[in-house]
C-alpha atoms as a PDB file:
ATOM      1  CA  UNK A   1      83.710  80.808 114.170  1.00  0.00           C
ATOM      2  CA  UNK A   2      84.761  84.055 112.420  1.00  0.00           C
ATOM      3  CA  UNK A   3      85.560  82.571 108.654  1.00  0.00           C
ATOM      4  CA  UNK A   4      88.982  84.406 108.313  1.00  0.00           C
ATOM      5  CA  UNK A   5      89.845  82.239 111.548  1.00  0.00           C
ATOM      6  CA  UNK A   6      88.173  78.779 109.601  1.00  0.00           C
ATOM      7  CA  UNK A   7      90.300  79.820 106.851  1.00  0.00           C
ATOM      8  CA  UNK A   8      93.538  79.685 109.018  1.00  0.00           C
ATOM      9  CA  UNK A   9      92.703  76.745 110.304  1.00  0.00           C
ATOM     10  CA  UNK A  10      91.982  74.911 107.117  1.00  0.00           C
ATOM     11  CA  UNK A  11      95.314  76.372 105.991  1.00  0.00           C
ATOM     12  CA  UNK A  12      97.631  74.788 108.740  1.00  0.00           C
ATOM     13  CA  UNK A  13      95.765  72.177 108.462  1.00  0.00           C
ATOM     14  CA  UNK A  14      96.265  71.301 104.828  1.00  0.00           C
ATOM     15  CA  UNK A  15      99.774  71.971 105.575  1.00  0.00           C
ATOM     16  CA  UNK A  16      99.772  68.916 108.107  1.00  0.00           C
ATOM     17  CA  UNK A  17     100.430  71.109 110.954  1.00  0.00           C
ATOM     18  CA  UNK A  18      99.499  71.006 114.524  1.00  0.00           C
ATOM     19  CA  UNK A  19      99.286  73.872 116.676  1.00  0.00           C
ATOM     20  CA  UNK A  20     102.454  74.047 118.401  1.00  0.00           C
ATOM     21  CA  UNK A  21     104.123  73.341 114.924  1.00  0.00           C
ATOM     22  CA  UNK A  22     103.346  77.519 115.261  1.00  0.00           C
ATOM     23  CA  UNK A  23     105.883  78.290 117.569  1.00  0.00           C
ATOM     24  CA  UNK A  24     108.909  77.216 115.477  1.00  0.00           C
ATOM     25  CA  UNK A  25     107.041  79.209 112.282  1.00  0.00           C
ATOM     26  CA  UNK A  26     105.963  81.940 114.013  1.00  0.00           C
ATOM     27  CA  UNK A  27     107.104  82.404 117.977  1.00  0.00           C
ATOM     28  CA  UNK A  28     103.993  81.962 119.107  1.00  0.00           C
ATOM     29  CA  UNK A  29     102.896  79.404 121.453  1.00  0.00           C
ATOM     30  CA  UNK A  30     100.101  76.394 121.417  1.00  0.00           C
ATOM     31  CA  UNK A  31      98.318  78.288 123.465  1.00  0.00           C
ATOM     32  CA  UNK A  32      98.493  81.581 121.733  1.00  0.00           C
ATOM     33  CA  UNK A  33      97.694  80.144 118.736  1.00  0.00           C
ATOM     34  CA  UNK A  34      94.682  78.112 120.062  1.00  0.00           C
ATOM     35  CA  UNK A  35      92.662  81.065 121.582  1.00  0.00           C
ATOM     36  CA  UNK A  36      93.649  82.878 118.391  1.00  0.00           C
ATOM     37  CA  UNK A  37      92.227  80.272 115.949  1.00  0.00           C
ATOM     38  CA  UNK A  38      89.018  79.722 118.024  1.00  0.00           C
ATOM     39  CA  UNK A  39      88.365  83.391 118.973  1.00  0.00           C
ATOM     40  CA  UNK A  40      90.537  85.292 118.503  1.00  0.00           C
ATOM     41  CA  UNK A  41      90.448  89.003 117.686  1.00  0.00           C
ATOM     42  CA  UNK A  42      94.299  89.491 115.980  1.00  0.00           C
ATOM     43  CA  UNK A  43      96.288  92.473 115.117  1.00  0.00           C
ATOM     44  CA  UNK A  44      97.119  93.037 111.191  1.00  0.00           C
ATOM     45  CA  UNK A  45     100.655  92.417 112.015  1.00  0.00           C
ATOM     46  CA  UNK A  46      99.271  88.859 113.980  1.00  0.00           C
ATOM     47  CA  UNK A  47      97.706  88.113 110.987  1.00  0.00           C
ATOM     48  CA  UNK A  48     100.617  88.587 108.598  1.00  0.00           C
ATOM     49  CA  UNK A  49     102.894  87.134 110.514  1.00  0.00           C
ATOM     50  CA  UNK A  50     100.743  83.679 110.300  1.00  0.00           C
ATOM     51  CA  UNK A  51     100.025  84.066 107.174  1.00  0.00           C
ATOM     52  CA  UNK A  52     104.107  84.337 106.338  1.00  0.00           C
ATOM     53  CA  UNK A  53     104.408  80.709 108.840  1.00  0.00           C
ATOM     54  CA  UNK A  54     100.869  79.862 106.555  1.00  0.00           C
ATOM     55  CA  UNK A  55     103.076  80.002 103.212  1.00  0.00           C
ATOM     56  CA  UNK A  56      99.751  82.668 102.641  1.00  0.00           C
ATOM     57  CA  UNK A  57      99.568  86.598 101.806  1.00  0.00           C
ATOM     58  CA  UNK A  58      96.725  88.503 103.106  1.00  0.00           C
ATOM     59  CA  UNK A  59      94.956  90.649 100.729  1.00  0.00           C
ATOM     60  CA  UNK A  60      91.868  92.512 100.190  1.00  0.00           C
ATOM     61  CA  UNK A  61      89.872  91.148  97.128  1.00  0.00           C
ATOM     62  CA  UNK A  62      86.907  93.425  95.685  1.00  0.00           C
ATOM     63  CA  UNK A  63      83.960  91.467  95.928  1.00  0.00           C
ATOM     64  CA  UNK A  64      83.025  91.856  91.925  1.00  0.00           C
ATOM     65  CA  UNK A  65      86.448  89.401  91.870  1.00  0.00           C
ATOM     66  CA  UNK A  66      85.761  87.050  94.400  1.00  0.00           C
ATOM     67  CA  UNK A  67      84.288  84.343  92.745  1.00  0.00           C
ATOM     68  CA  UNK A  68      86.953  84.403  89.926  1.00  0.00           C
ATOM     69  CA  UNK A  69      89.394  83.945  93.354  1.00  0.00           C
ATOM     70  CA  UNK A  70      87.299  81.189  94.944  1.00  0.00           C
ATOM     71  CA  UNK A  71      86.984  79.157  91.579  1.00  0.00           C
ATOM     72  CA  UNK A  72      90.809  79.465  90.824  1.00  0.00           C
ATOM     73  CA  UNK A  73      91.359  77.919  94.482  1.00  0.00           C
ATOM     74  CA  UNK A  74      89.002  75.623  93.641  1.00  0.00           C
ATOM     75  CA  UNK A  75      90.718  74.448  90.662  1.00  0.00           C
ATOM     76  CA  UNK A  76      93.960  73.861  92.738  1.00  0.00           C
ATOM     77  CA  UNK A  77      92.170  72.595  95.828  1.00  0.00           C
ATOM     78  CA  UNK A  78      92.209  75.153  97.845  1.00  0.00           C
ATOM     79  CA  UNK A  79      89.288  76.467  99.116  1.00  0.00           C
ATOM     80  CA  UNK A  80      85.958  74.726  99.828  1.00  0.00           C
ATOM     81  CA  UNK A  81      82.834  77.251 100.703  1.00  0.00           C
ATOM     82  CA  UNK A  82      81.262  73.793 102.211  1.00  0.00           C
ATOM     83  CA  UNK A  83      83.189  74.175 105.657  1.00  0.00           C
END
């Protein structure tokens, strides 16, 4: 699984939601949702519009930074490289 789509799933997850809990955030159906988070291929606007239901921004971070990012979500319990 692509990790952007691991990382959306560990996201609704953590927020104790289930995937039709997507329709009411986002309009978009169980079944929508489900082919998207297994393997899916989405548009930028897709994306941002689950990661606006995700409480989540989407951003580009330059790799020199991303270990500064990964050990702040760390911190906060966030992010785990171990999935």
């Amino acid at each position: 699984m692509n990790p952007l789509l691991q990382q959306l799933k560990k996201r609704r997850l953590a927020l104790g939601l289930n995937q039709s809990d997507m329709l009411l955030r986002i309009g978009v159906s169980r079944q929508q949702y489900q082919r998207l988070e297994s393997k899916g291929n989405p548009r930028l606007d897709t994306l941002e519009l689950i990661a606006k239901g995700l409480k989540s921004k989407l951003m580009l971070i330059p790799e020199d930074k991303l270990s500064a990012v990964r050990a702040v979500l760390e911190q906060e319990g966030e992010y785990s490289d171990k999935e």
